[in-house]
C-alpha atoms as a PDB file:
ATOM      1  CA  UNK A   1       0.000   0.000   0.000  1.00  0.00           C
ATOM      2  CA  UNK A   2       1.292   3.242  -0.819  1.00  0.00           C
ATOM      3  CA  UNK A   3       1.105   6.024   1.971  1.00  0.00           C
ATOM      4  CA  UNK A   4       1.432   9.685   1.575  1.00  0.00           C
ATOM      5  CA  UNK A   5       0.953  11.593   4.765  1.00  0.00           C
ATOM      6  CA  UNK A   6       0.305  10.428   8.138  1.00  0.00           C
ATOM      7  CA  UNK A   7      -3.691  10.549   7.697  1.00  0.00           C
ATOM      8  CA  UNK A   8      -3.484   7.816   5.271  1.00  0.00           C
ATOM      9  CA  UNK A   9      -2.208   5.295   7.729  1.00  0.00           C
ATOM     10  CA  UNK A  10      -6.291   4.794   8.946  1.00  0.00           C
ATOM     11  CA  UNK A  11      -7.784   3.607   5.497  1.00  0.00           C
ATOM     12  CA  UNK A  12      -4.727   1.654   4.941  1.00  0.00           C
ATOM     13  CA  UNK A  13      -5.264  -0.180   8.591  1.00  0.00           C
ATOM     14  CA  UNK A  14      -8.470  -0.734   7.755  1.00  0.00           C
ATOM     15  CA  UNK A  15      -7.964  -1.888   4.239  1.00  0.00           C
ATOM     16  CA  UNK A  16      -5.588  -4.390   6.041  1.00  0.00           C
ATOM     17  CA  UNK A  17      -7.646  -5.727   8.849  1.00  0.00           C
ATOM     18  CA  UNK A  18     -10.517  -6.372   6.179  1.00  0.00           C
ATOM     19  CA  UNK A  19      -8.250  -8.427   3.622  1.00  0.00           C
ATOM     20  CA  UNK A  20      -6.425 -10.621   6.923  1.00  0.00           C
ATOM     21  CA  UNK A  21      -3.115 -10.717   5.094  1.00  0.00           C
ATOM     22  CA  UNK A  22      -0.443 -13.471   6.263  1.00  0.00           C
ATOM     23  CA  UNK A  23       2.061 -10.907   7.201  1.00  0.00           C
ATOM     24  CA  UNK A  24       2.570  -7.239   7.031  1.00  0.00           C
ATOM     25  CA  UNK A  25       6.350  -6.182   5.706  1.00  0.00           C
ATOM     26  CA  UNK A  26       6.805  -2.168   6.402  1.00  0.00           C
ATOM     27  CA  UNK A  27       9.669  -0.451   4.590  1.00  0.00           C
ATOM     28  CA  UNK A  28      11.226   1.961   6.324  1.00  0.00           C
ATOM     29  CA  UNK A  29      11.252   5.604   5.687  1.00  0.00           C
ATOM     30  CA  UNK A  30      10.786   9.331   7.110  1.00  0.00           C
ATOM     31  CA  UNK A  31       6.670   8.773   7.257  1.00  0.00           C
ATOM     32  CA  UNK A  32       6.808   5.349   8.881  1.00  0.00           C
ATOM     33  CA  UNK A  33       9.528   6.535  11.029  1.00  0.00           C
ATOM     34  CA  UNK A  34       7.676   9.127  11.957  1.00  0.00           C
ATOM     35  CA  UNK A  35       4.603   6.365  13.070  1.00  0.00           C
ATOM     36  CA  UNK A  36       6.260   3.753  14.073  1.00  0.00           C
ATOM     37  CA  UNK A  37       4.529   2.960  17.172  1.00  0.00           C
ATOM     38  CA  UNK A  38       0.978   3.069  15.520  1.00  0.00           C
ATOM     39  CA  UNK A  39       2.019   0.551  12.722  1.00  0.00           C
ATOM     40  CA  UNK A  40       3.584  -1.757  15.407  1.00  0.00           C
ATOM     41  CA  UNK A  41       0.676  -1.318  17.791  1.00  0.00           C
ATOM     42  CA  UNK A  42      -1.773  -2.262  15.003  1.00  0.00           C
ATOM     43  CA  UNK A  43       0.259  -5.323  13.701  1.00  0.00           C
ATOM     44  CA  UNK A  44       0.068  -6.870  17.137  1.00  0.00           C
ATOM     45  CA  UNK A  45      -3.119  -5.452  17.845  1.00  0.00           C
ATOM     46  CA  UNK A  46      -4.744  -7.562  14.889  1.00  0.00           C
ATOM     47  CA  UNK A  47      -2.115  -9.637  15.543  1.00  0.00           C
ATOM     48  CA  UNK A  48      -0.610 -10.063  11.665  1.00  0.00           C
ATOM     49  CA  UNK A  49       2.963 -11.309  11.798  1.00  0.00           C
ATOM     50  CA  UNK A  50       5.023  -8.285  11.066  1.00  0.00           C
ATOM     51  CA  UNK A  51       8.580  -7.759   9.736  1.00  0.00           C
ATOM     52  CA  UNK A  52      10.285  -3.943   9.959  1.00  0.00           C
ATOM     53  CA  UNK A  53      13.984  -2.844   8.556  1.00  0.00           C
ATOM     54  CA  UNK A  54      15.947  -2.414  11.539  1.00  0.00           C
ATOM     55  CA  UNK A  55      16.340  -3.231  15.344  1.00  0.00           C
ATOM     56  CA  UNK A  56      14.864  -0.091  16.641  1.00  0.00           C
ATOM     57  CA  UNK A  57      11.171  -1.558  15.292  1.00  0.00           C
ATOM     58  CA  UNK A  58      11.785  -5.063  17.793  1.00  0.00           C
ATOM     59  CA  UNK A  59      12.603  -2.893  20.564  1.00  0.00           C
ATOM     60  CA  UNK A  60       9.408  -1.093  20.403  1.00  0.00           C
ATOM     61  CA  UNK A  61       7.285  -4.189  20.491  1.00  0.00           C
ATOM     62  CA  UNK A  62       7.559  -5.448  16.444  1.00  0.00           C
ATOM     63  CA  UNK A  63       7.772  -8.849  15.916  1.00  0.00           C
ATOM     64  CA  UNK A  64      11.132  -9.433  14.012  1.00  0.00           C
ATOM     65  CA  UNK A  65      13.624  -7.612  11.961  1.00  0.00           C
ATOM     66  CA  UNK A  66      16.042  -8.412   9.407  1.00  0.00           C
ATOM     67  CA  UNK A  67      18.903  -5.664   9.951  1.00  0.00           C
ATOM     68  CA  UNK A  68      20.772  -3.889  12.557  1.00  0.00           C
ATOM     69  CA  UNK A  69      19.798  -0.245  14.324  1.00  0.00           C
ATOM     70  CA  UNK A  70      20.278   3.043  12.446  1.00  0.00           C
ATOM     71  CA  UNK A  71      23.099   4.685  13.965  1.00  0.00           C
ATOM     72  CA  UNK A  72      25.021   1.208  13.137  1.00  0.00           C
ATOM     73  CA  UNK A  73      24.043   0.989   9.269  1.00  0.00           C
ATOM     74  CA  UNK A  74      25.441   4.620   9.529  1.00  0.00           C
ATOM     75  CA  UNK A  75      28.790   4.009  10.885  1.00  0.00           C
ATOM     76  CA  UNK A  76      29.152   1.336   8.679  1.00  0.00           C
ATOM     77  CA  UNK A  77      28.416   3.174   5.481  1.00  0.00           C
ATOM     78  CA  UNK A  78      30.555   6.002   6.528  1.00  0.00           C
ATOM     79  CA  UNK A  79      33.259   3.585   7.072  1.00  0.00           C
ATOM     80  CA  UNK A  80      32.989   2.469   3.634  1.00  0.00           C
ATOM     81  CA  UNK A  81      33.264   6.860   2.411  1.00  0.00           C
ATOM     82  CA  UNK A  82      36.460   6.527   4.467  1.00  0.00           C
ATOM     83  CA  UNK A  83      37.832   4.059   3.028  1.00  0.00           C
ATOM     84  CA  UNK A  84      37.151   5.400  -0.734  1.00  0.00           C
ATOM     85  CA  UNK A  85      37.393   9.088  -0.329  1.00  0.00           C
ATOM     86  CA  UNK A  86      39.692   9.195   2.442  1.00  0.00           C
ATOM     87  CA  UNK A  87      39.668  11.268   6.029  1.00  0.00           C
ATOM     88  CA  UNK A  88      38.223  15.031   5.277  1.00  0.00           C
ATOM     89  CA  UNK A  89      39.111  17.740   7.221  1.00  0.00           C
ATOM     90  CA  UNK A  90      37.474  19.321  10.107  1.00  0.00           C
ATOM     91  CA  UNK A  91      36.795  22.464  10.301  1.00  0.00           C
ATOM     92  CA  UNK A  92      39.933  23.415  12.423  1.00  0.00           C
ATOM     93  CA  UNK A  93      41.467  21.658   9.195  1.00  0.00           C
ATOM     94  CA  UNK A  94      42.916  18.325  10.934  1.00  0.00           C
ATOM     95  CA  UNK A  95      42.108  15.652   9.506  1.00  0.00           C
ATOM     96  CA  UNK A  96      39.475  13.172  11.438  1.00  0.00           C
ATOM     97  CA  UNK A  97      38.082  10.255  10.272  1.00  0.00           C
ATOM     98  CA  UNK A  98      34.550  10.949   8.883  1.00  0.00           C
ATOM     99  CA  UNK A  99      32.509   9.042  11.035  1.00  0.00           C
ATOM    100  CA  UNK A 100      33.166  11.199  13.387  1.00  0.00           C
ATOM    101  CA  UNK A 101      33.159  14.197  11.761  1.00  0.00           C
ATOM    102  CA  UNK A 102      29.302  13.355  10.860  1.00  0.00           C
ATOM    103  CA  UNK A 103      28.482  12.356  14.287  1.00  0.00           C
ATOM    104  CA  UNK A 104      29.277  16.045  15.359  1.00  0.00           C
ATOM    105  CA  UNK A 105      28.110  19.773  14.283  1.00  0.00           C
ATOM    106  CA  UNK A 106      29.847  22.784  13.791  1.00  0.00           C
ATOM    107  CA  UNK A 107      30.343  24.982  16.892  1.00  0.00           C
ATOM    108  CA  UNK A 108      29.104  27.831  15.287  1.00  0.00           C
ATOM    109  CA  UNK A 109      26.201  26.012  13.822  1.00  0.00           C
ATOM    110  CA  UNK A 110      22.787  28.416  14.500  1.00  0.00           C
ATOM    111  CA  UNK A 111      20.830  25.372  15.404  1.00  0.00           C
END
């Protein structure tokens, strides 16, 4: 089911709970980040099997998951810019290695 906004996550619930699927699979993304705990609260509500991207989905109640948590799948792929574009500078102009470098924000940052 395709989802736009957060208001269409009721039709799509209900459009669920009417067909009884064997499983629900969510793909993760800003809008079912952003409702995670209602898509997890109706999968075990109407209790439907349910699989979710990443570790962060089990720990809130999901059923299973087939990858690691965010922050992880970050480091990881940062690793991997390392390793093919090399350290960047800061902005003192040292060189760090960027995973840390993204973990951080400027000081003078307005935010």
């Amino acid at each position: 089911m395709t989802m736009m906004t957060s208001n269409d996550f009721e039709g799509a619930f209900a459009r669920i709970a009417q067909q009884r699927p064997d499983f629900i699979y969510v793909l993760q993304d800003a809008l079912t980040l952003q409702n995670r705990r209602r898509i997890i609260d109706f999968a075990n509500l109407n209790r439907l099997p349910s699989m979710f991207v990443g570790k962060e989905w089990v720990e809130e109640g999901g059923l299973m998951c087939y990858g690691d948590r965010l922050p992880e799948r970050y480091r990881r792929a940062v690793s991997y810019v390392d390793k093919i574009l090399g350290p960047f500078p800061d902005f003192t102009g040292k060189k760090v290695a960027m995973g840390r470098a993204a973990m951080t924000s400027h000081p003078s940052a307005d935010y």
